[in-house]
PDB file of N, CA and C in Angstrom:
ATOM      1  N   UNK A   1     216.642 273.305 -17.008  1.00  0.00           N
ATOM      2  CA  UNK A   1     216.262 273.968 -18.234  1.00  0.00           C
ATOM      3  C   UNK A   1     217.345 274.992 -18.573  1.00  0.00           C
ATOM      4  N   UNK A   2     217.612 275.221 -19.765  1.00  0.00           N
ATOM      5  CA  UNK A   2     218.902 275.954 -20.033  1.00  0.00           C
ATOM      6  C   UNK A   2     218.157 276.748 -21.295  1.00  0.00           C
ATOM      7  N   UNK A   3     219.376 277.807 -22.079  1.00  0.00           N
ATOM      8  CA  UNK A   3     218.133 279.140 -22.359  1.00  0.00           C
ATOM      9  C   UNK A   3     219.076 278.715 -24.272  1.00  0.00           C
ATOM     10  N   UNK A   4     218.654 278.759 -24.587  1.00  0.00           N
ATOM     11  CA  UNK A   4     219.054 278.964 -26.064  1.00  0.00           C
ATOM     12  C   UNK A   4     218.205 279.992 -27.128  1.00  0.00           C
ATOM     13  N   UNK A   5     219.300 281.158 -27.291  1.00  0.00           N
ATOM     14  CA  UNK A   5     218.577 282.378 -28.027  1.00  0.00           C
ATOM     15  C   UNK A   5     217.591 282.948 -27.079  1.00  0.00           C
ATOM     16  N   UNK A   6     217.479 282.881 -26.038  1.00  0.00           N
ATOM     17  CA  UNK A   6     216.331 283.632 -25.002  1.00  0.00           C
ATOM     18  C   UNK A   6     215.442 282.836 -24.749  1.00  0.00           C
ATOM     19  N   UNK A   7     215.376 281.636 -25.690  1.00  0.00           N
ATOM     20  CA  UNK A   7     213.956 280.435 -25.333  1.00  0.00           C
ATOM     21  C   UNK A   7     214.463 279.364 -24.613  1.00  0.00           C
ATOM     22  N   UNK A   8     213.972 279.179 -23.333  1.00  0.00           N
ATOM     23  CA  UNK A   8     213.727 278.261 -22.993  1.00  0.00           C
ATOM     24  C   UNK A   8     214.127 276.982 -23.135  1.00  0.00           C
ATOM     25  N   UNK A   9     215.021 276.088 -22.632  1.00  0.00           N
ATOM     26  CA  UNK A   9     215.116 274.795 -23.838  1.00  0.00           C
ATOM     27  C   UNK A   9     214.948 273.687 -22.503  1.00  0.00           C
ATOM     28  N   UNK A  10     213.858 272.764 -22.681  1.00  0.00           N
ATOM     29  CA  UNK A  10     213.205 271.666 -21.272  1.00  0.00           C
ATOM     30  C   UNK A  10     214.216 270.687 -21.409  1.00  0.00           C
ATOM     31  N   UNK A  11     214.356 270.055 -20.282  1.00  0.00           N
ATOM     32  CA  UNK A  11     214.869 268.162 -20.803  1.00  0.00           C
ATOM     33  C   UNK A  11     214.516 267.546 -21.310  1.00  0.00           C
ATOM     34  N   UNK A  12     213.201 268.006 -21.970  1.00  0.00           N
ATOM     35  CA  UNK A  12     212.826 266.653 -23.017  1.00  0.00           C
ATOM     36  C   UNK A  12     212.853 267.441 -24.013  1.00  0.00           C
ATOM     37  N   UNK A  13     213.254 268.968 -24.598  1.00  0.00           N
ATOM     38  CA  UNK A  13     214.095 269.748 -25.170  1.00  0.00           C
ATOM     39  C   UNK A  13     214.743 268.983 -26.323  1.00  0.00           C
ATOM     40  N   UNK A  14     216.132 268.859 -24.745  1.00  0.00           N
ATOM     41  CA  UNK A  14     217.102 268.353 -25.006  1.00  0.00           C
ATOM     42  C   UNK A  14     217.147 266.602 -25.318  1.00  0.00           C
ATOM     43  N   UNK A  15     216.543 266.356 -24.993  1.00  0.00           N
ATOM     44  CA  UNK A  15     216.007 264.564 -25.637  1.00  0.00           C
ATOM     45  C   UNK A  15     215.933 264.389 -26.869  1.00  0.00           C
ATOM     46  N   UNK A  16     214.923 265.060 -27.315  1.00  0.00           N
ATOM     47  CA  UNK A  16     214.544 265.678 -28.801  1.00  0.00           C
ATOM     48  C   UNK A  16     215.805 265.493 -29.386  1.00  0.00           C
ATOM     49  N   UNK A  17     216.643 267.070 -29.648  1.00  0.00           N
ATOM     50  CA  UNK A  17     217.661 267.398 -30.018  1.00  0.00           C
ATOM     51  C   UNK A  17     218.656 266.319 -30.099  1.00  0.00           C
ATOM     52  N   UNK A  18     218.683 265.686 -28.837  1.00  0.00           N
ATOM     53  CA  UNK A  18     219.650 263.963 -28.728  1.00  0.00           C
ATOM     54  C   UNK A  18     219.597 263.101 -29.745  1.00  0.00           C
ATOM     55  N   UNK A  19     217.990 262.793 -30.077  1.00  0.00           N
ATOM     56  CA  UNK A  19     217.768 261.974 -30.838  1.00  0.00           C
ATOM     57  C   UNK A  19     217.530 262.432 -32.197  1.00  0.00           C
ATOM     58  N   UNK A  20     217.897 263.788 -32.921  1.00  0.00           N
ATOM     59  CA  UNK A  20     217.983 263.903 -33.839  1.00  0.00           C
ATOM     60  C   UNK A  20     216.857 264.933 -34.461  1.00  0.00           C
ATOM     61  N   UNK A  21     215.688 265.246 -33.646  1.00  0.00           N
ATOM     62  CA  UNK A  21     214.986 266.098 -34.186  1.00  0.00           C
ATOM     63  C   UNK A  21     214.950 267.625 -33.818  1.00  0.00           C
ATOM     64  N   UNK A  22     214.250 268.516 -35.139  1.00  0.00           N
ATOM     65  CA  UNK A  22     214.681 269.507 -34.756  1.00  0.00           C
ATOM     66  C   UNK A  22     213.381 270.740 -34.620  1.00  0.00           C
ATOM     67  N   UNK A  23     213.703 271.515 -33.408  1.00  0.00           N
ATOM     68  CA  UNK A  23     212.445 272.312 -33.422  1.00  0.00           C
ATOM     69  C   UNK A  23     211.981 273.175 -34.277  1.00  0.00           C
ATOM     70  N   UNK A  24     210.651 272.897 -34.404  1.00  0.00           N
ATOM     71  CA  UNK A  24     210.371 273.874 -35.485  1.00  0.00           C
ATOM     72  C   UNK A  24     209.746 275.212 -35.554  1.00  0.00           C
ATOM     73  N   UNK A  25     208.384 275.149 -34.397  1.00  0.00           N
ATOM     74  CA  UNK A  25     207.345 275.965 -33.825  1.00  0.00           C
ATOM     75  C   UNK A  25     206.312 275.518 -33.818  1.00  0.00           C
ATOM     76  N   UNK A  26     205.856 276.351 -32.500  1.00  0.00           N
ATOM     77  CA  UNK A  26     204.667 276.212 -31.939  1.00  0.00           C
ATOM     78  C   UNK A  26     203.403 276.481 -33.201  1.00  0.00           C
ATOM     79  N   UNK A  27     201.923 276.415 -33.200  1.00  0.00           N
ATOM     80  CA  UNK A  27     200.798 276.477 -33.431  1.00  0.00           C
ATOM     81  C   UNK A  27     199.566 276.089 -33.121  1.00  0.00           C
ATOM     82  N   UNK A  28     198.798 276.109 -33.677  1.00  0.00           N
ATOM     83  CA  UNK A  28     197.321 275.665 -33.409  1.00  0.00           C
ATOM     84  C   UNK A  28     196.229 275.522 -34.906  1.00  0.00           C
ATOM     85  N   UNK A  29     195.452 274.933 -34.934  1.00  0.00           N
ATOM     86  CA  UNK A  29     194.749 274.745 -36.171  1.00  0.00           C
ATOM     87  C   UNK A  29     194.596 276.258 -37.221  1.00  0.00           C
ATOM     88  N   UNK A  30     194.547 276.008 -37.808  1.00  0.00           N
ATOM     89  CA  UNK A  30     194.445 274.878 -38.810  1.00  0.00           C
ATOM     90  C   UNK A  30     195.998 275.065 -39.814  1.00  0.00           C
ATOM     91  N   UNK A  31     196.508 276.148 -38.877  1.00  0.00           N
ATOM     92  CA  UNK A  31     198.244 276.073 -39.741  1.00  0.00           C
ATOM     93  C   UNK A  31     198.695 274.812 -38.884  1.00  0.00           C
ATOM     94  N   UNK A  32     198.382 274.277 -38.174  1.00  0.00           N
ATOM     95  CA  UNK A  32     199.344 272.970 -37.498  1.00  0.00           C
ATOM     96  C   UNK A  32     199.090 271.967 -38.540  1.00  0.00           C
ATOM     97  N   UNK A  33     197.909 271.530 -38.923  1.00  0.00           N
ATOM     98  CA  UNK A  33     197.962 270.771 -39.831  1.00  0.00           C
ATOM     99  C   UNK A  33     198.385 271.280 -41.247  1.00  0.00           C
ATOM    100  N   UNK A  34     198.249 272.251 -41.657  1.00  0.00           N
ATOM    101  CA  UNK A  34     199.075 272.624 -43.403  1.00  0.00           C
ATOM    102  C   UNK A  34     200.376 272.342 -43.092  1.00  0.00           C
ATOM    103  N   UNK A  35     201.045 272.999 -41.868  1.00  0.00           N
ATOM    104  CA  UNK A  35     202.788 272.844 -41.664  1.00  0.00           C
ATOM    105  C   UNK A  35     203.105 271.476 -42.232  1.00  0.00           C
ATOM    106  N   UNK A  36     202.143 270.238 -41.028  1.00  0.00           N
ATOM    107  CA  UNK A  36     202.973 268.888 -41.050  1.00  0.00           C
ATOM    108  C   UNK A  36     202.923 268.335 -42.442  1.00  0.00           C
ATOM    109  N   UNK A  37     201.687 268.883 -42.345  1.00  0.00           N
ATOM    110  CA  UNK A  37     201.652 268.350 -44.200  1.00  0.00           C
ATOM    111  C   UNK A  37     202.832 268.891 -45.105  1.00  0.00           C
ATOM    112  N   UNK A  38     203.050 269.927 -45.029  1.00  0.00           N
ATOM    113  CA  UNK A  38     204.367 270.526 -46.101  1.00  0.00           C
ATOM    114  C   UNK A  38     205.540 269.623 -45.571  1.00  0.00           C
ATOM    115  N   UNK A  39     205.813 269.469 -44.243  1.00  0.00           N
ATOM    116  CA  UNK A  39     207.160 268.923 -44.104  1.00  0.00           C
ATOM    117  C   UNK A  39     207.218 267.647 -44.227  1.00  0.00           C
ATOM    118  N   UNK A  40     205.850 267.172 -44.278  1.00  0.00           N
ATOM    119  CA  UNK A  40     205.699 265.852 -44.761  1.00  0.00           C
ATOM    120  C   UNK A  40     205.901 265.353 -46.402  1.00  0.00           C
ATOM    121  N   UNK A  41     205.510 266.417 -46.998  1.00  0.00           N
ATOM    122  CA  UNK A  41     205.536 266.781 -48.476  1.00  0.00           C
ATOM    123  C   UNK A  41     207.530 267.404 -48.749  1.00  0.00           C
ATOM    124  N   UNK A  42     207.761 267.573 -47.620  1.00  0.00           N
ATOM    125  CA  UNK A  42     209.588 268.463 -47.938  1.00  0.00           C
ATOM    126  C   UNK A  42     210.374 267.065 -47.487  1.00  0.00           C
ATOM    127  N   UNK A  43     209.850 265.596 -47.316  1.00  0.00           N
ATOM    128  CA  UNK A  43     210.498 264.008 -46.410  1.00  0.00           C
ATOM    129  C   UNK A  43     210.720 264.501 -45.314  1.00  0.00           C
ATOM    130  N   UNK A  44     210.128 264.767 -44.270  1.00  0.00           N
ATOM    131  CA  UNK A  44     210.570 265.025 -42.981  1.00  0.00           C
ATOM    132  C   UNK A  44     209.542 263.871 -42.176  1.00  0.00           C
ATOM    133  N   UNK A  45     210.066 263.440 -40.704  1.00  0.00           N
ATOM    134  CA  UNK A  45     209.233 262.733 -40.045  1.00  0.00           C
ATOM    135  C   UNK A  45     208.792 263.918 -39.179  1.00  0.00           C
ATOM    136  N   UNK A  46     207.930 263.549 -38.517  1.00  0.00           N
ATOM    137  CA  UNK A  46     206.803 264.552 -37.527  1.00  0.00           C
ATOM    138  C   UNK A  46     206.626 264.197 -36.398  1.00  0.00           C
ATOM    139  N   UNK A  47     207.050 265.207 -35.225  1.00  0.00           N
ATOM    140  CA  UNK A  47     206.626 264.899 -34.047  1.00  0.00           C
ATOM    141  C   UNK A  47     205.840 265.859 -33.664  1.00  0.00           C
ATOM    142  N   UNK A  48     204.882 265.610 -33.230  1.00  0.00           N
ATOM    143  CA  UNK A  48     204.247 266.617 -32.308  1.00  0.00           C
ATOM    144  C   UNK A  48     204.145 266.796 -30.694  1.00  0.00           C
ATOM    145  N   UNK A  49     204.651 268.072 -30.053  1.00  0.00           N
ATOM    146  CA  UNK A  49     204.355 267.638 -28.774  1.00  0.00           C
ATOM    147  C   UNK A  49     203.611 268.842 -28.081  1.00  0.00           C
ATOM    148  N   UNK A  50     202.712 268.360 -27.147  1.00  0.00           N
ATOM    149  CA  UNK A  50     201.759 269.654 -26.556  1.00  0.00           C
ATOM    150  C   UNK A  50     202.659 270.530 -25.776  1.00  0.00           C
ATOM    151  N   UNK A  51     202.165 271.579 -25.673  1.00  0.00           N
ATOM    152  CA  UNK A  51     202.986 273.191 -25.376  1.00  0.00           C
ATOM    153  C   UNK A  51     202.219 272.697 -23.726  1.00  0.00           C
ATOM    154  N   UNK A  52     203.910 272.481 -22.574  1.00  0.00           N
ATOM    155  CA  UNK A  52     203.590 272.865 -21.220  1.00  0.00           C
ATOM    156  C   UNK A  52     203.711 274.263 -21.082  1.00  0.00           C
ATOM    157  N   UNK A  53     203.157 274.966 -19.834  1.00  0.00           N
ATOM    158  CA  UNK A  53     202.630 275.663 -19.843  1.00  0.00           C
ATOM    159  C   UNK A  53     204.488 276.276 -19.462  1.00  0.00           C
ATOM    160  N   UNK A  54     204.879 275.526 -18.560  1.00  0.00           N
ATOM    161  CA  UNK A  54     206.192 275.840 -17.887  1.00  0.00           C
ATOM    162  C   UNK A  54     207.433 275.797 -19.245  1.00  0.00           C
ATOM    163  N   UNK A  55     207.181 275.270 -20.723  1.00  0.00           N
ATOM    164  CA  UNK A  55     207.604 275.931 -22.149  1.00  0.00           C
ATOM    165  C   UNK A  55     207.402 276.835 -22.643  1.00  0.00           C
ATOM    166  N   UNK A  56     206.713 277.820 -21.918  1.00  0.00           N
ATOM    167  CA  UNK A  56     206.102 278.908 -22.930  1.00  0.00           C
ATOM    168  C   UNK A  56     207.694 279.894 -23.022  1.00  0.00           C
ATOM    169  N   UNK A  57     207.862 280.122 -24.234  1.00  0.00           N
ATOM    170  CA  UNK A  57     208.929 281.141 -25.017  1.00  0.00           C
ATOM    171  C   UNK A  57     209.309 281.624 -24.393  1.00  0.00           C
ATOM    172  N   UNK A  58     208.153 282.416 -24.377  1.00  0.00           N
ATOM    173  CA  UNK A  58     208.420 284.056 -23.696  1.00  0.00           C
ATOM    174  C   UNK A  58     207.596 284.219 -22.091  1.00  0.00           C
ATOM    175  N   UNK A  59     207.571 283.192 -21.993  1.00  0.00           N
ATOM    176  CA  UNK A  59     207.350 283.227 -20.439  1.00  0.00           C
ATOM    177  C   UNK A  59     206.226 283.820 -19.781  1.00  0.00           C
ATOM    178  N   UNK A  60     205.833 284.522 -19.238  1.00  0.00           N
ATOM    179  CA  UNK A  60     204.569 285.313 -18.958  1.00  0.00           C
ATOM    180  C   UNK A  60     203.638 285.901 -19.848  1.00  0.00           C
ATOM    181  N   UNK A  61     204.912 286.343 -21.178  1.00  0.00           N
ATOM    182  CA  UNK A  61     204.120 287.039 -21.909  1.00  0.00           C
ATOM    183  C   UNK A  61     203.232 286.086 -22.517  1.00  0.00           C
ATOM    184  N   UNK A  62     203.339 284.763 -22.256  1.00  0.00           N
ATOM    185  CA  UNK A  62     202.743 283.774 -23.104  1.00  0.00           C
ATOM    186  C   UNK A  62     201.403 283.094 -22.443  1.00  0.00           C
ATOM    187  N   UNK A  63     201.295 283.676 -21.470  1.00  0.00           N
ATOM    188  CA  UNK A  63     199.841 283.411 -20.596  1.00  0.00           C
ATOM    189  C   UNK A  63     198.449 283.662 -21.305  1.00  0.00           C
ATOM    190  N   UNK A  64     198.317 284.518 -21.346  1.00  0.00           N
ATOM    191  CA  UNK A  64     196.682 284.891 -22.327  1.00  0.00           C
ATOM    192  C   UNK A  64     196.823 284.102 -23.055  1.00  0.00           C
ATOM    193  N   UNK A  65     197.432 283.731 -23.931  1.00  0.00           N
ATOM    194  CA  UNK A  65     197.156 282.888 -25.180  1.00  0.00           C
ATOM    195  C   UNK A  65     197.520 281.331 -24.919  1.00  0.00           C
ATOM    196  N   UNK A  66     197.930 280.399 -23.782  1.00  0.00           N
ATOM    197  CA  UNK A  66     198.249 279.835 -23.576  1.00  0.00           C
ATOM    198  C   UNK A  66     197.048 279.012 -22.680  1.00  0.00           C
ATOM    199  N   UNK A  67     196.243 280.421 -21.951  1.00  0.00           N
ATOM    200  CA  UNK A  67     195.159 279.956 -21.116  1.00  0.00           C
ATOM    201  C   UNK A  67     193.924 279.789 -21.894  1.00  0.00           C
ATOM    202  N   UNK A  68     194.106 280.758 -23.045  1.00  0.00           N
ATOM    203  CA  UNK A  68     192.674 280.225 -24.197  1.00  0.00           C
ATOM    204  C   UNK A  68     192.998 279.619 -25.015  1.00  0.00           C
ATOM    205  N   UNK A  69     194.045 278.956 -25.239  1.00  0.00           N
ATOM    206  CA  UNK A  69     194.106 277.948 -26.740  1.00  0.00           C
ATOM    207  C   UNK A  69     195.418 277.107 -26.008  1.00  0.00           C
ATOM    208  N   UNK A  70     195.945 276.958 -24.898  1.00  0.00           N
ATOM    209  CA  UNK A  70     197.294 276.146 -24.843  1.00  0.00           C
ATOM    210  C   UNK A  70     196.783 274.375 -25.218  1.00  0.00           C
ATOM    211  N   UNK A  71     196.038 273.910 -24.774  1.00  0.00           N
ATOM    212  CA  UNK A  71     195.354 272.624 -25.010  1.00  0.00           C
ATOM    213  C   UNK A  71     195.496 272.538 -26.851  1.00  0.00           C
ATOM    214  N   UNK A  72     195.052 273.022 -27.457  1.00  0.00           N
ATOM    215  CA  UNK A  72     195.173 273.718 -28.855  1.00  0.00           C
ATOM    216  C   UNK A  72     196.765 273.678 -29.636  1.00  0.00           C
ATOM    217  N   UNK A  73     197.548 274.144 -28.727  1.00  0.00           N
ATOM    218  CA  UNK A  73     199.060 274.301 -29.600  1.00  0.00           C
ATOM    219  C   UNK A  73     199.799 273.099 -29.308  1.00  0.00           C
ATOM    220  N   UNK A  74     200.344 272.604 -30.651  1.00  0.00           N
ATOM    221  CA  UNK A  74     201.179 272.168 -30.394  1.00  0.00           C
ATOM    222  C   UNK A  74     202.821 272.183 -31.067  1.00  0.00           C
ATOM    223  N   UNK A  75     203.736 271.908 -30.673  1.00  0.00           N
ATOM    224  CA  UNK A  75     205.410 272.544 -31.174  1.00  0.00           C
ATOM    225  C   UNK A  75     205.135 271.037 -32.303  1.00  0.00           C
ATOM    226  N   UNK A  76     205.727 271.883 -33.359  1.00  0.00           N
ATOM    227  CA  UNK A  76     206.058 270.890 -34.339  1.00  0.00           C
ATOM    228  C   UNK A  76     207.269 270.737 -34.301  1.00  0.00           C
ATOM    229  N   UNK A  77     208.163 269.242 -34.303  1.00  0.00           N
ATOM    230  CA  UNK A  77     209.886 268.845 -34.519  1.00  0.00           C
ATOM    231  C   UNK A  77     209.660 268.292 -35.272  1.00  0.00           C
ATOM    232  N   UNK A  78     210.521 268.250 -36.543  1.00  0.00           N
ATOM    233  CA  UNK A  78     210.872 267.469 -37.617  1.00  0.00           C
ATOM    234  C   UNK A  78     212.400 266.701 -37.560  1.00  0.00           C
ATOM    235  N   UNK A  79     212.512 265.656 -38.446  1.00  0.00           N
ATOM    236  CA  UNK A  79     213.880 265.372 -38.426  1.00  0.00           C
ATOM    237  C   UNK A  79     214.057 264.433 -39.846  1.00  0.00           C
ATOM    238  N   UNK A  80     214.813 264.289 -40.808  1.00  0.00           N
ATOM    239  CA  UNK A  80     215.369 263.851 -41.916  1.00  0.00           C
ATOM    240  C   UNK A  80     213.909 261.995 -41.757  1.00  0.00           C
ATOM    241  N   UNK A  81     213.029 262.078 -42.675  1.00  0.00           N
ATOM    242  CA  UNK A  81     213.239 260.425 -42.722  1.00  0.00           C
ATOM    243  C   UNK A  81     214.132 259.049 -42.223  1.00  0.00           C
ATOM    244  N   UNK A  82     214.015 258.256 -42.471  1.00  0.00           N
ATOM    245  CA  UNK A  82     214.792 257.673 -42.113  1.00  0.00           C
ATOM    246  C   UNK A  82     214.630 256.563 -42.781  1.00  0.00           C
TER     247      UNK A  82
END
């Protein structure tokens, strides 16, 4: 795992990024669904992937909220249509 801007960046991170998509941010209802919808509405394709616990940002500080809603968030990546 290697650190980009202070966050965190996983190997499947970097997979992502390989194949062209780009991170966007984390959430949870009901802004997770308005987001995809806008970037769906801006031509973007949509990935969603669930927040490991060993991704969290900010690292510890990301525990409380990770232990009551992490099941809940997920990182939105977008990348150009195709």
């Amino acid at each position: 795992m290697t650190e980009l801007c202070g966050v965190a960046v996983s190997s499947r991170d970097e997979q992502l990024i390989t194949d062209g998509w780009s991170k966007q941010f984390t959430c949870g209802e009901p802004r997770l669904t308005e987001s995809c919808e806008l970037f769906k509405e801006m031509g973007r394709e949509i990935h969603l992937e669930t927040m490991e616990k060993n991704d969290q940002p900010l690292g510890a500080k990301c525990d409380a909220c990770f232990e009551s809603c992490g099941d809940e968030m997920k990182t939105i990546w977008t990348r150009p249509n195709k």
